[in-house]
C-alpha atoms as a PDB file:
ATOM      1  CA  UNK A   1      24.911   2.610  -2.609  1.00  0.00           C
ATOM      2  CA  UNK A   2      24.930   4.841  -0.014  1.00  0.00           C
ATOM      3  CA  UNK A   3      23.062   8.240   0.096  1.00  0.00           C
ATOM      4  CA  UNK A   4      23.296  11.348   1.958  1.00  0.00           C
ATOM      5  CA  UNK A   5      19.548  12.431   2.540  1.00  0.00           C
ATOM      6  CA  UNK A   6      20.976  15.614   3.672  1.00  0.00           C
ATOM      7  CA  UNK A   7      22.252  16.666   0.138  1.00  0.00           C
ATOM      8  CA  UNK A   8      20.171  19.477  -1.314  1.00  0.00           C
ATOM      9  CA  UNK A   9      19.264  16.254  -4.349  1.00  0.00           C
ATOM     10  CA  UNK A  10      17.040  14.905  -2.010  1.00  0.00           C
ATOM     11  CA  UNK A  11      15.399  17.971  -0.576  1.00  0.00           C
ATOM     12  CA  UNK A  12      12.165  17.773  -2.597  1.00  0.00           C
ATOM     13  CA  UNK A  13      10.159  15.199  -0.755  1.00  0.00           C
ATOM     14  CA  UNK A  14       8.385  14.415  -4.345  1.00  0.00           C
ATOM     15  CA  UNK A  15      11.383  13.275  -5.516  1.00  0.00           C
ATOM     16  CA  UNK A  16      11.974  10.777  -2.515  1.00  0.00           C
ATOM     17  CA  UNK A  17       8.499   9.276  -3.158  1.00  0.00           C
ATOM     18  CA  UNK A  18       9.126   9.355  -6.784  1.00  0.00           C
ATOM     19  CA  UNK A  19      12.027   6.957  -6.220  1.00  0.00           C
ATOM     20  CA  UNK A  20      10.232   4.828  -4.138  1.00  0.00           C
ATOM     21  CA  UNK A  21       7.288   4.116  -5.959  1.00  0.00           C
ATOM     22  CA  UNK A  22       9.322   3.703  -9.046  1.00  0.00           C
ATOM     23  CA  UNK A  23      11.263   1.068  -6.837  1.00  0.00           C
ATOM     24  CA  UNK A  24       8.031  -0.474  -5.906  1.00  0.00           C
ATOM     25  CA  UNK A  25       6.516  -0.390  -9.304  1.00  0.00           C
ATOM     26  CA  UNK A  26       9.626  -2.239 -10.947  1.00  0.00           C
ATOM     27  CA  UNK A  27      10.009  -5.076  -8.529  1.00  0.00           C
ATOM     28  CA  UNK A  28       9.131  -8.319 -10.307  1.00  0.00           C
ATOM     29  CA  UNK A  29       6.081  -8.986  -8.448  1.00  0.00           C
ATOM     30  CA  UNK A  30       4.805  -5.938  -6.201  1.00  0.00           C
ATOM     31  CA  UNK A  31       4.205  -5.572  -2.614  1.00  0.00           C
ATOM     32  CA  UNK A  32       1.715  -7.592  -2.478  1.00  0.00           C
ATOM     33  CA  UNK A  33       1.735 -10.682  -4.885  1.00  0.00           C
ATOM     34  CA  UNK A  34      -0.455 -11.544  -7.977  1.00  0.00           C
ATOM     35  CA  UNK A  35      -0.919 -14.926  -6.373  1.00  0.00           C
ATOM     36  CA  UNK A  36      -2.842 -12.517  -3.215  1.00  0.00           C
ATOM     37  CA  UNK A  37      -4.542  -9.967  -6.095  1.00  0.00           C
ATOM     38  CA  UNK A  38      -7.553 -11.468  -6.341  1.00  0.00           C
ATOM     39  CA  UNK A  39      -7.974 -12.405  -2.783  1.00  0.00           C
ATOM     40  CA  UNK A  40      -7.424  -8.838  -1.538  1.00  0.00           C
ATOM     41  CA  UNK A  41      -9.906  -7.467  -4.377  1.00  0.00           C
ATOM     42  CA  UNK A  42     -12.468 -10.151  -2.628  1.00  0.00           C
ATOM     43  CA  UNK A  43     -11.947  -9.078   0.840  1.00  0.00           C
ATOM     44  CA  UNK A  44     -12.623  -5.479   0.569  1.00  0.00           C
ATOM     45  CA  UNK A  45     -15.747  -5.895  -1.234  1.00  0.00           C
ATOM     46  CA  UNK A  46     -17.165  -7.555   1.965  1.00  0.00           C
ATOM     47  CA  UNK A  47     -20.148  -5.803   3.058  1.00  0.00           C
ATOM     48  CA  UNK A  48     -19.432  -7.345   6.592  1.00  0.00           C
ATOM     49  CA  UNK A  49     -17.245  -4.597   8.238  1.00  0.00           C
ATOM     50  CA  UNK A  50     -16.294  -7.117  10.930  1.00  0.00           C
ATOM     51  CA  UNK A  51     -15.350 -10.287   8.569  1.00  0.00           C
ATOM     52  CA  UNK A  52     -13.945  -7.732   5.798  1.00  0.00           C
ATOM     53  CA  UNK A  53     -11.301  -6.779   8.871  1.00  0.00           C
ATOM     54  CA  UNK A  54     -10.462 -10.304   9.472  1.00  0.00           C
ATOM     55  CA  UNK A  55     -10.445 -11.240   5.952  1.00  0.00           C
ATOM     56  CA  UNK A  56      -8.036  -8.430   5.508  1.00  0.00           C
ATOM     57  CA  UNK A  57      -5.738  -9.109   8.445  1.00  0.00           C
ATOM     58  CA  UNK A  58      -5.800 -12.751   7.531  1.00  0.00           C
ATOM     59  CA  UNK A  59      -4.419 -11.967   3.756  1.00  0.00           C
ATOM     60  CA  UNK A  60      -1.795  -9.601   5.203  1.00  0.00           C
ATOM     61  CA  UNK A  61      -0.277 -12.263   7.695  1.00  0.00           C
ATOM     62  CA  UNK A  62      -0.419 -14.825   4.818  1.00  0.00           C
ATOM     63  CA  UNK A  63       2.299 -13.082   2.743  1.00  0.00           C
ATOM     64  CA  UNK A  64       5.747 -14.321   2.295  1.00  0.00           C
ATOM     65  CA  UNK A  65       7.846 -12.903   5.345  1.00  0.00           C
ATOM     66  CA  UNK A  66       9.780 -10.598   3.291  1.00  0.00           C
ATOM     67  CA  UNK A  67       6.742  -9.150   1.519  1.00  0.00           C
ATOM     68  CA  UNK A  68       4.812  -8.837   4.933  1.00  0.00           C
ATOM     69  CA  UNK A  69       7.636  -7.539   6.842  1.00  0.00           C
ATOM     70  CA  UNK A  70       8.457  -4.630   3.842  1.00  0.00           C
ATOM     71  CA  UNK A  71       4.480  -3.788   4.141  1.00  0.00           C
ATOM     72  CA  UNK A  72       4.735  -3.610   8.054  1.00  0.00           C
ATOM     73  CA  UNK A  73       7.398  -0.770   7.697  1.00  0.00           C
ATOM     74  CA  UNK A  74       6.069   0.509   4.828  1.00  0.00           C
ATOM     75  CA  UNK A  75       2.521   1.177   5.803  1.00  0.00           C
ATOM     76  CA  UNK A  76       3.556   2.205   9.376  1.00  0.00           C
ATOM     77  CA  UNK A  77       5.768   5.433   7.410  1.00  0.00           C
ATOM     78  CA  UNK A  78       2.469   5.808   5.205  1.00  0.00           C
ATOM     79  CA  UNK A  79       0.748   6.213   8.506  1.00  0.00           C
ATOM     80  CA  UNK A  80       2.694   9.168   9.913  1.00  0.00           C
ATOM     81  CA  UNK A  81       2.868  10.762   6.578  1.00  0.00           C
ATOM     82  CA  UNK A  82      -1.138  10.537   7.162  1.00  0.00           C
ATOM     83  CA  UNK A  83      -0.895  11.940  10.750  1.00  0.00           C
ATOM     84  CA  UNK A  84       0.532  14.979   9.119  1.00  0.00           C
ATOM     85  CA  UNK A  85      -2.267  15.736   6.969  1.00  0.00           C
ATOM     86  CA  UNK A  86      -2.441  18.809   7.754  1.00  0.00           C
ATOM     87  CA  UNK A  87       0.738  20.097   6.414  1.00  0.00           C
ATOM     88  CA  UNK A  88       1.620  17.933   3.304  1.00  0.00           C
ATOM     89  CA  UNK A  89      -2.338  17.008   2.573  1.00  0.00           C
ATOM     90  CA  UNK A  90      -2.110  13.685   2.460  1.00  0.00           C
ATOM     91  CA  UNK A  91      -5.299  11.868   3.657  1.00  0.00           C
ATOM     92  CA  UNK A  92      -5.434   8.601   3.657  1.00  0.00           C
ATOM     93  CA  UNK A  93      -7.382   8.657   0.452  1.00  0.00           C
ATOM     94  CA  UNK A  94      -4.727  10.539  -1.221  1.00  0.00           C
ATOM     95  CA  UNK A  95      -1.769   8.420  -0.164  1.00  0.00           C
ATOM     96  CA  UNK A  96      -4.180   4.964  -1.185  1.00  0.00           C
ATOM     97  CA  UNK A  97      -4.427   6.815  -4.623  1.00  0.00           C
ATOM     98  CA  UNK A  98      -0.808   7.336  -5.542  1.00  0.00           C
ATOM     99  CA  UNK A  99       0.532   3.945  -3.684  1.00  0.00           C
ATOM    100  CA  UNK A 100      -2.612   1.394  -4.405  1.00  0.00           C
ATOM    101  CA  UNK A 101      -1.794   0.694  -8.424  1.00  0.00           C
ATOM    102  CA  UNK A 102       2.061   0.120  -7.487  1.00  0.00           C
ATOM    103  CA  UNK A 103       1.660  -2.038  -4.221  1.00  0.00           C
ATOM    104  CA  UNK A 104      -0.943  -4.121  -5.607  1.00  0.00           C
ATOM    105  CA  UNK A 105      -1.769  -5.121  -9.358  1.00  0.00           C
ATOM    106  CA  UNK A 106      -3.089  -8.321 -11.321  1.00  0.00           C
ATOM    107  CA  UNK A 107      -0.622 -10.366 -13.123  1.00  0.00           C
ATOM    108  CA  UNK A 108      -1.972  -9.234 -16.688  1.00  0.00           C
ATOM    109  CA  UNK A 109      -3.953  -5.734 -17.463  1.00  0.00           C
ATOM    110  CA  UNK A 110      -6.945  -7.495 -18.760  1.00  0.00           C
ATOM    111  CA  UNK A 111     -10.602  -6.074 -17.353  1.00  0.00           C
ATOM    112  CA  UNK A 112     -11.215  -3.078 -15.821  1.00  0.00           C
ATOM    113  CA  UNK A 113      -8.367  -1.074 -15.231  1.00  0.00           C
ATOM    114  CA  UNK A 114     -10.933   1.762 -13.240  1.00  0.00           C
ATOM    115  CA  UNK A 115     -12.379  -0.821 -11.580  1.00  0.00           C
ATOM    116  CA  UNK A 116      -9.227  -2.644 -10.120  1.00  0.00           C
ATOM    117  CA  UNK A 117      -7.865   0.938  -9.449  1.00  0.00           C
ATOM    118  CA  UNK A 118     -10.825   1.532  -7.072  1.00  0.00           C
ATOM    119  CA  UNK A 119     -10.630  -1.281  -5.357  1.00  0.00           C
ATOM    120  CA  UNK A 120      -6.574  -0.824  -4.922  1.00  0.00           C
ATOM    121  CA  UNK A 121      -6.890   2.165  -3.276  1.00  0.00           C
ATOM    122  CA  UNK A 122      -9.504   0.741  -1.020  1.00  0.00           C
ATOM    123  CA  UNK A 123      -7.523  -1.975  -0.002  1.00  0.00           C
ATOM    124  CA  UNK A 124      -4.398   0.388   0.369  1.00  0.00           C
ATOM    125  CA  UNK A 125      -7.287   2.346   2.194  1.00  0.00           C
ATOM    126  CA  UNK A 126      -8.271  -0.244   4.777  1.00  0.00           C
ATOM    127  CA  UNK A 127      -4.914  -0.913   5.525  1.00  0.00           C
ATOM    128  CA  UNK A 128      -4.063   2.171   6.415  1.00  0.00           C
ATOM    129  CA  UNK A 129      -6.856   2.776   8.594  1.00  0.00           C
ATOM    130  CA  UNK A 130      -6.941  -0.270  10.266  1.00  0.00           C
ATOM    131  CA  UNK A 131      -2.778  -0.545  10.419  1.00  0.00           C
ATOM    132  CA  UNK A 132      -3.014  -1.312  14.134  1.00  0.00           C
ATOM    133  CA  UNK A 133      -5.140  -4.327  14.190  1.00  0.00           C
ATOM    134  CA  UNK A 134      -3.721  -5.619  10.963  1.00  0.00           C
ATOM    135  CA  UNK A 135       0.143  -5.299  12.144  1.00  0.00           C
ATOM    136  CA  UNK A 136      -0.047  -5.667  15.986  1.00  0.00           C
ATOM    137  CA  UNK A 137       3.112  -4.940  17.861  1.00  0.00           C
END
């Protein structure tokens, strides 16, 4: 369908976001896939800042092409949504908080929800910060 973003529906950025995370979130497997859940969950609790970053950049480049590709574009917006902090305040903390659950989440609920939600938002986290090395043009 197509949509003009310049009909007053749209104007509340919340509900542009809204739509997109509720696409995200009901996509049969998410962003990044259950098969890669417990692999990313490992990597970012690497105490090695160096190998953590590899690790990391590794697990992004092993995705399917269509998942990797639609968290290249993806994470570059989420980036200059971050560069404008200072106006919509979104850090990259808050932006890992309301996008890690949906973009990455084990296959079944069981075990710590608060714990998997922490390290979610990391991961979301590190990607964010480190979007340059991880996706390099």
């Amino acid at each position: 369908e197509h949509l003009d973003l310049d009909d007053g529906r749209w104007e509340d950025i919340h509900v542009v976001t809204g739509a997109l995370k509720l696409f995200l979130r009901e996509l049969p497997e998410p962003l990044i896939p259950f098969s890669h859940f417990d692999k990313f969950i490992a990597a970012i609790k690497i105490q090695d800042l160096p190998l953590r970053g590899r690790c990391m950049r590794d697990l992004v480049l092993s995705l399917p092409p269509a998942h990797h590709d639609t968290m290249k574009v993806l994470f570059r917006h989420l980036c200059r949504v971050v560069e404008h902090k200072e106006e919509n305040r979104m850090s990259v903390q808050s932006v890992a908080i309301v996008f890690g659950p949906t973009l990455l989440r084990p296959a079944s609920e069981e075990g710590s929800m608060a714990m998997h939600m922490v390290f979610q938002n990391q991961v979301v986290e590190h990607i964010l910060n480190h979007y340059g090395y991880i996706f390099p043009e």
